[in-house]
N, C-alpha and C. Protein backbone atom coordinates (compact mmCIF):
# COMPACT_ATOMS: atom_id res chain seq x y z
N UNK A 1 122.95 185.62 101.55
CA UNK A 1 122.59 186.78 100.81
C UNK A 1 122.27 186.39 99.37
N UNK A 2 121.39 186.51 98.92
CA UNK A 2 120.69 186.79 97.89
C UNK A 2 121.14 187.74 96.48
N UNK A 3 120.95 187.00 95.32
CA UNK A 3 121.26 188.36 94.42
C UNK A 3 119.89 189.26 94.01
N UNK A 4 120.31 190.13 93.53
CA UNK A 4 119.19 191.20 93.26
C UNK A 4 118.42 190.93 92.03
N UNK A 5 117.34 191.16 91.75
CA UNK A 5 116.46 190.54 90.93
C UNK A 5 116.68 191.42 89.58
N UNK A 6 117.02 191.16 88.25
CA UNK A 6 117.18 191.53 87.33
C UNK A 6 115.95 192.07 86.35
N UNK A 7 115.62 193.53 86.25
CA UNK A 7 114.56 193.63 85.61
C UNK A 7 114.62 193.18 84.10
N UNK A 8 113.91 192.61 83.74
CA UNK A 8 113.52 192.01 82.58
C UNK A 8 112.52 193.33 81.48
N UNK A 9 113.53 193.11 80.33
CA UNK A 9 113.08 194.55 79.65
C UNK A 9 111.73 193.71 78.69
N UNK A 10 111.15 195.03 78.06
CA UNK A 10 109.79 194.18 77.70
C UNK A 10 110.15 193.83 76.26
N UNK A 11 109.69 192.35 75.93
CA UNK A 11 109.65 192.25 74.10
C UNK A 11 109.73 193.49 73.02
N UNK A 12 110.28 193.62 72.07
CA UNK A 12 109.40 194.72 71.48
C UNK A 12 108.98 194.09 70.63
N UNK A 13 107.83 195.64 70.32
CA UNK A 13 106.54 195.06 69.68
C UNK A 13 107.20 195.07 68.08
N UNK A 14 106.12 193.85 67.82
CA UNK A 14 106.45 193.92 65.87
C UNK A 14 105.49 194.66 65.27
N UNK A 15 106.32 195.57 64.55
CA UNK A 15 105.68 196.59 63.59
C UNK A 15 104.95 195.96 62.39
N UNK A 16 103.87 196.16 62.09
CA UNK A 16 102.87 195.84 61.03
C UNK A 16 103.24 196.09 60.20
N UNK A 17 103.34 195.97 58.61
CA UNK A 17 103.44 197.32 57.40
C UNK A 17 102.36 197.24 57.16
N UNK A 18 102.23 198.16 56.36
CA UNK A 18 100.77 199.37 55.89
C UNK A 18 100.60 197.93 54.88
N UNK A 19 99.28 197.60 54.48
CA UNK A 19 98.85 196.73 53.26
C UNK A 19 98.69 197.99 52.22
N UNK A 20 98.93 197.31 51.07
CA UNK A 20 98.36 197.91 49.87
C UNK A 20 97.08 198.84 49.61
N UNK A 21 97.01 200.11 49.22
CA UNK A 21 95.51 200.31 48.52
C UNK A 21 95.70 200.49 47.27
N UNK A 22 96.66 200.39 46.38
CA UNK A 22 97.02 200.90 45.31
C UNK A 22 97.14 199.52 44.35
N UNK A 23 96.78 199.23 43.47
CA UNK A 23 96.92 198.00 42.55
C UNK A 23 96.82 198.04 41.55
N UNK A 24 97.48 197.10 40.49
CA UNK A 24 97.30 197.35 38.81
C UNK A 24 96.09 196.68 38.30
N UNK A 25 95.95 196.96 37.51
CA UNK A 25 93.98 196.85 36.84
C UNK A 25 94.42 195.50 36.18
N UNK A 26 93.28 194.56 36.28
CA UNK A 26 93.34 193.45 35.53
C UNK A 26 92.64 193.23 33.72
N UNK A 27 92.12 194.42 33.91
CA UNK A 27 91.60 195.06 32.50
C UNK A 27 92.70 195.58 31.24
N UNK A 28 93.43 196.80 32.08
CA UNK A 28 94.35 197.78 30.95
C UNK A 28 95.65 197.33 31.42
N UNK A 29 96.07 196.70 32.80
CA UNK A 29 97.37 196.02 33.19
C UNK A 29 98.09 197.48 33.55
N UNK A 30 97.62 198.84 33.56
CA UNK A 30 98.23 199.61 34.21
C UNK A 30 98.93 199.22 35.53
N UNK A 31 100.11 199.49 36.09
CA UNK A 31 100.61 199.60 37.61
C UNK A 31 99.75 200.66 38.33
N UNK A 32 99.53 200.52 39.46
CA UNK A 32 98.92 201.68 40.13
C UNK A 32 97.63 202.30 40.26
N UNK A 33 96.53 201.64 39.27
CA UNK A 33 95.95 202.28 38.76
C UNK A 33 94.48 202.20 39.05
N UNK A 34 94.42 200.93 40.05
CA UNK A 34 93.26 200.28 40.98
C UNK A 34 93.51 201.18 42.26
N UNK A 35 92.54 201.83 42.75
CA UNK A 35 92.45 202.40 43.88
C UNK A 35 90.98 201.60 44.63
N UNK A 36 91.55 201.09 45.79
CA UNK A 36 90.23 200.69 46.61
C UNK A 36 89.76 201.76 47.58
N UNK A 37 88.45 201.47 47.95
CA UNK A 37 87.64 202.16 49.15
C UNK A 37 86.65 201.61 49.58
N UNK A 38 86.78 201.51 51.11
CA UNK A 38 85.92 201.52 51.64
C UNK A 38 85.09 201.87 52.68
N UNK A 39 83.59 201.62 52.47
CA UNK A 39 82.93 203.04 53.17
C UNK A 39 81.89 201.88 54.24
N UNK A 40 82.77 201.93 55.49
CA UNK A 40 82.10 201.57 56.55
C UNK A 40 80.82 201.33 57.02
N UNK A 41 79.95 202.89 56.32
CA UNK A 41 78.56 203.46 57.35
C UNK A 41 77.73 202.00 56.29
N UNK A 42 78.19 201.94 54.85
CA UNK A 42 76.85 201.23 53.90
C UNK A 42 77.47 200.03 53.93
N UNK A 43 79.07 199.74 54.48
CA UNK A 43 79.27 198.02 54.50
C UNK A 43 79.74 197.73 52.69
N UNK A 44 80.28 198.91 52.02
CA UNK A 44 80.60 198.65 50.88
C UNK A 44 81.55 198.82 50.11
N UNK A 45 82.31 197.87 49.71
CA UNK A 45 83.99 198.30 49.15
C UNK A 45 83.87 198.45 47.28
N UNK A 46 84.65 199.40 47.19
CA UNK A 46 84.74 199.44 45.64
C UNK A 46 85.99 199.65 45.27
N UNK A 47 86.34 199.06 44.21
CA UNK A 47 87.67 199.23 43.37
C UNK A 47 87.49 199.74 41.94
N UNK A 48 88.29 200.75 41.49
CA UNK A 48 87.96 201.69 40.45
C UNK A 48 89.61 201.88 40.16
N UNK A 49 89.35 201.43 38.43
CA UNK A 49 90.79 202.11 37.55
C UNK A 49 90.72 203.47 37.33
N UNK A 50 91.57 204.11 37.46
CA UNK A 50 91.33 205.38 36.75
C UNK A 50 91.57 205.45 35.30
N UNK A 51 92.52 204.74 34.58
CA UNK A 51 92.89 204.06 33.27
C UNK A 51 91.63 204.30 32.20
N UNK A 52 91.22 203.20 32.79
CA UNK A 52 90.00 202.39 31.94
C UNK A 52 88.70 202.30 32.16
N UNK A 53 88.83 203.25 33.68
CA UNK A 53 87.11 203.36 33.99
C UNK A 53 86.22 202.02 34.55
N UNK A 54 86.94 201.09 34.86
CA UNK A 54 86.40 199.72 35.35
C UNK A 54 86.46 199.59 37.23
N UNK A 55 85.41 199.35 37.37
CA UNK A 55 84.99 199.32 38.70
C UNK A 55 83.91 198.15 39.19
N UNK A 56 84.31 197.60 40.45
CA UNK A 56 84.29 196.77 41.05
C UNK A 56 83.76 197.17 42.73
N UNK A 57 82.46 196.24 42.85
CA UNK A 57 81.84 196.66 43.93
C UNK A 57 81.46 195.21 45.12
N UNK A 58 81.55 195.35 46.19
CA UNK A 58 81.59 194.07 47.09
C UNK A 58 80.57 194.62 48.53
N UNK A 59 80.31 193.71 49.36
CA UNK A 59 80.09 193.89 50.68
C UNK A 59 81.46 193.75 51.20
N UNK A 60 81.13 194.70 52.23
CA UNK A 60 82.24 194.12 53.37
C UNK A 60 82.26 193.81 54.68
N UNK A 61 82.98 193.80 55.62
CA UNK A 61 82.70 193.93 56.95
C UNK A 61 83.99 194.41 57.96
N UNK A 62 83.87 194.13 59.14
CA UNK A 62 84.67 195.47 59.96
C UNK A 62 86.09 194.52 59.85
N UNK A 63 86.72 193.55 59.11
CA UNK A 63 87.80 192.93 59.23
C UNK A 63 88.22 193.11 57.61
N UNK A 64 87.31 193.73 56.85
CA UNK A 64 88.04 193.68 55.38
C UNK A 64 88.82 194.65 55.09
N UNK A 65 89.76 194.67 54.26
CA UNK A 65 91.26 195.58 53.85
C UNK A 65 90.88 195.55 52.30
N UNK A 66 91.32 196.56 51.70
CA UNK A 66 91.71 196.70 50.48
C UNK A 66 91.82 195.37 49.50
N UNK A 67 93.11 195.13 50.18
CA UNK A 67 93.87 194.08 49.32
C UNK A 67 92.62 192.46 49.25
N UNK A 68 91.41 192.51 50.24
CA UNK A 68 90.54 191.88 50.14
C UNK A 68 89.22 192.28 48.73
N UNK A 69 89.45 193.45 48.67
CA UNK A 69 88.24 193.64 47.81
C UNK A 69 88.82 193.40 46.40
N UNK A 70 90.22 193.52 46.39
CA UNK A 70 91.07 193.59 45.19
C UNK A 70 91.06 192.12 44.49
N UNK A 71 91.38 191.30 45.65
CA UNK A 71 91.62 189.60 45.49
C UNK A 71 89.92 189.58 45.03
N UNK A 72 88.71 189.84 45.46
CA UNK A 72 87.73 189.26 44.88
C UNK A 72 87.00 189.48 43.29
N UNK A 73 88.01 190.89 43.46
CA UNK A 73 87.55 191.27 42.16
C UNK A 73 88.44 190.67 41.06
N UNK A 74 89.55 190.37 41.55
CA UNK A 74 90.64 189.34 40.89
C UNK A 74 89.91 187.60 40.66
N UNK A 75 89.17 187.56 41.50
CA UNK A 75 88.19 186.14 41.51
C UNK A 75 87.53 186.00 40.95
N UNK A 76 86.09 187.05 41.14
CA UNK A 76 85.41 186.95 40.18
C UNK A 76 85.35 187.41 38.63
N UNK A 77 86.80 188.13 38.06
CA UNK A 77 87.17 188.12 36.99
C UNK A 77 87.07 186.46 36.53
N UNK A 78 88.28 185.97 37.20
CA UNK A 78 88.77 183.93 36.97
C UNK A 78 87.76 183.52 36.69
N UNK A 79 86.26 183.45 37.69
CA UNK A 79 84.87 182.46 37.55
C UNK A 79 84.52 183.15 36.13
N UNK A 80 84.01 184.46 35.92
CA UNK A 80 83.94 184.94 34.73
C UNK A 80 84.14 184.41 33.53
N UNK A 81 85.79 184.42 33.60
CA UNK A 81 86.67 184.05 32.11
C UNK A 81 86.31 182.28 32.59
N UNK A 82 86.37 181.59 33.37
CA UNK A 82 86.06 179.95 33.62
C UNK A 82 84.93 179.79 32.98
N UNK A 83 83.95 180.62 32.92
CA UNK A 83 82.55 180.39 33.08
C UNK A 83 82.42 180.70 31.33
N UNK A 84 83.17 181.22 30.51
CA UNK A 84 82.62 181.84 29.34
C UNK A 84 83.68 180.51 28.69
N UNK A 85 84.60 179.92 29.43
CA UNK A 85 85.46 179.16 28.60
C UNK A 85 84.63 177.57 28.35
N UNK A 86 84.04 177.33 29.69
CA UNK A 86 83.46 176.43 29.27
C UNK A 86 82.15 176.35 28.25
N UNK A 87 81.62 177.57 28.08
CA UNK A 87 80.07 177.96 27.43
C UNK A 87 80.80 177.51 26.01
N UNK A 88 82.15 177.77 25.68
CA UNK A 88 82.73 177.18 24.38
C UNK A 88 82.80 176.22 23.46
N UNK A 89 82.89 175.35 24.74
CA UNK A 89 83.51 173.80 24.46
C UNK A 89 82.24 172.92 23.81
């Protein structure tokens, strides 16, 4: 005789957290104050302070998040300020 076969309960699933849409401006250094969006139909993300009125515009595509348009606009600030530091020297 045989033992009885033990049902095996399923993994549980791992919960995601929500990413960011909310971010502080690299302009006025407000908390909070970067709001991203993006608009699917034109493929185009924008980030806008409410602070300081500074806004930031990108392509995107069907895998980009917020916190992506945020980091580039955080980038191409860096090349920016890189780019005016060396025009110095």
């Amino acid at each position: 005789m045989g033992k009885r076969k033990s049902t095996a309960k399923p993994a549980p699933k791992k919960r995601m957290d929500k990413l960011d849409t909310v971010f502080s401006c690299p302009f006025c250094g407000h908390g909070s104050s970067v709001e991203c969006r993006i608009d699917m139909k034109n493929l185009i993300g924008e980030a806008n302070c409410r602070i300081c009125q500074e806004s930031f515009s990108t392509t995107v595509n069907a895998l980009s998040e917020a916190i992506d348009i945020y980091s580039e606009w955080i980038d191409e600030c860096e090349r920016v300020n890189h780019l005016e530091d060396d025009g110095d020297a």
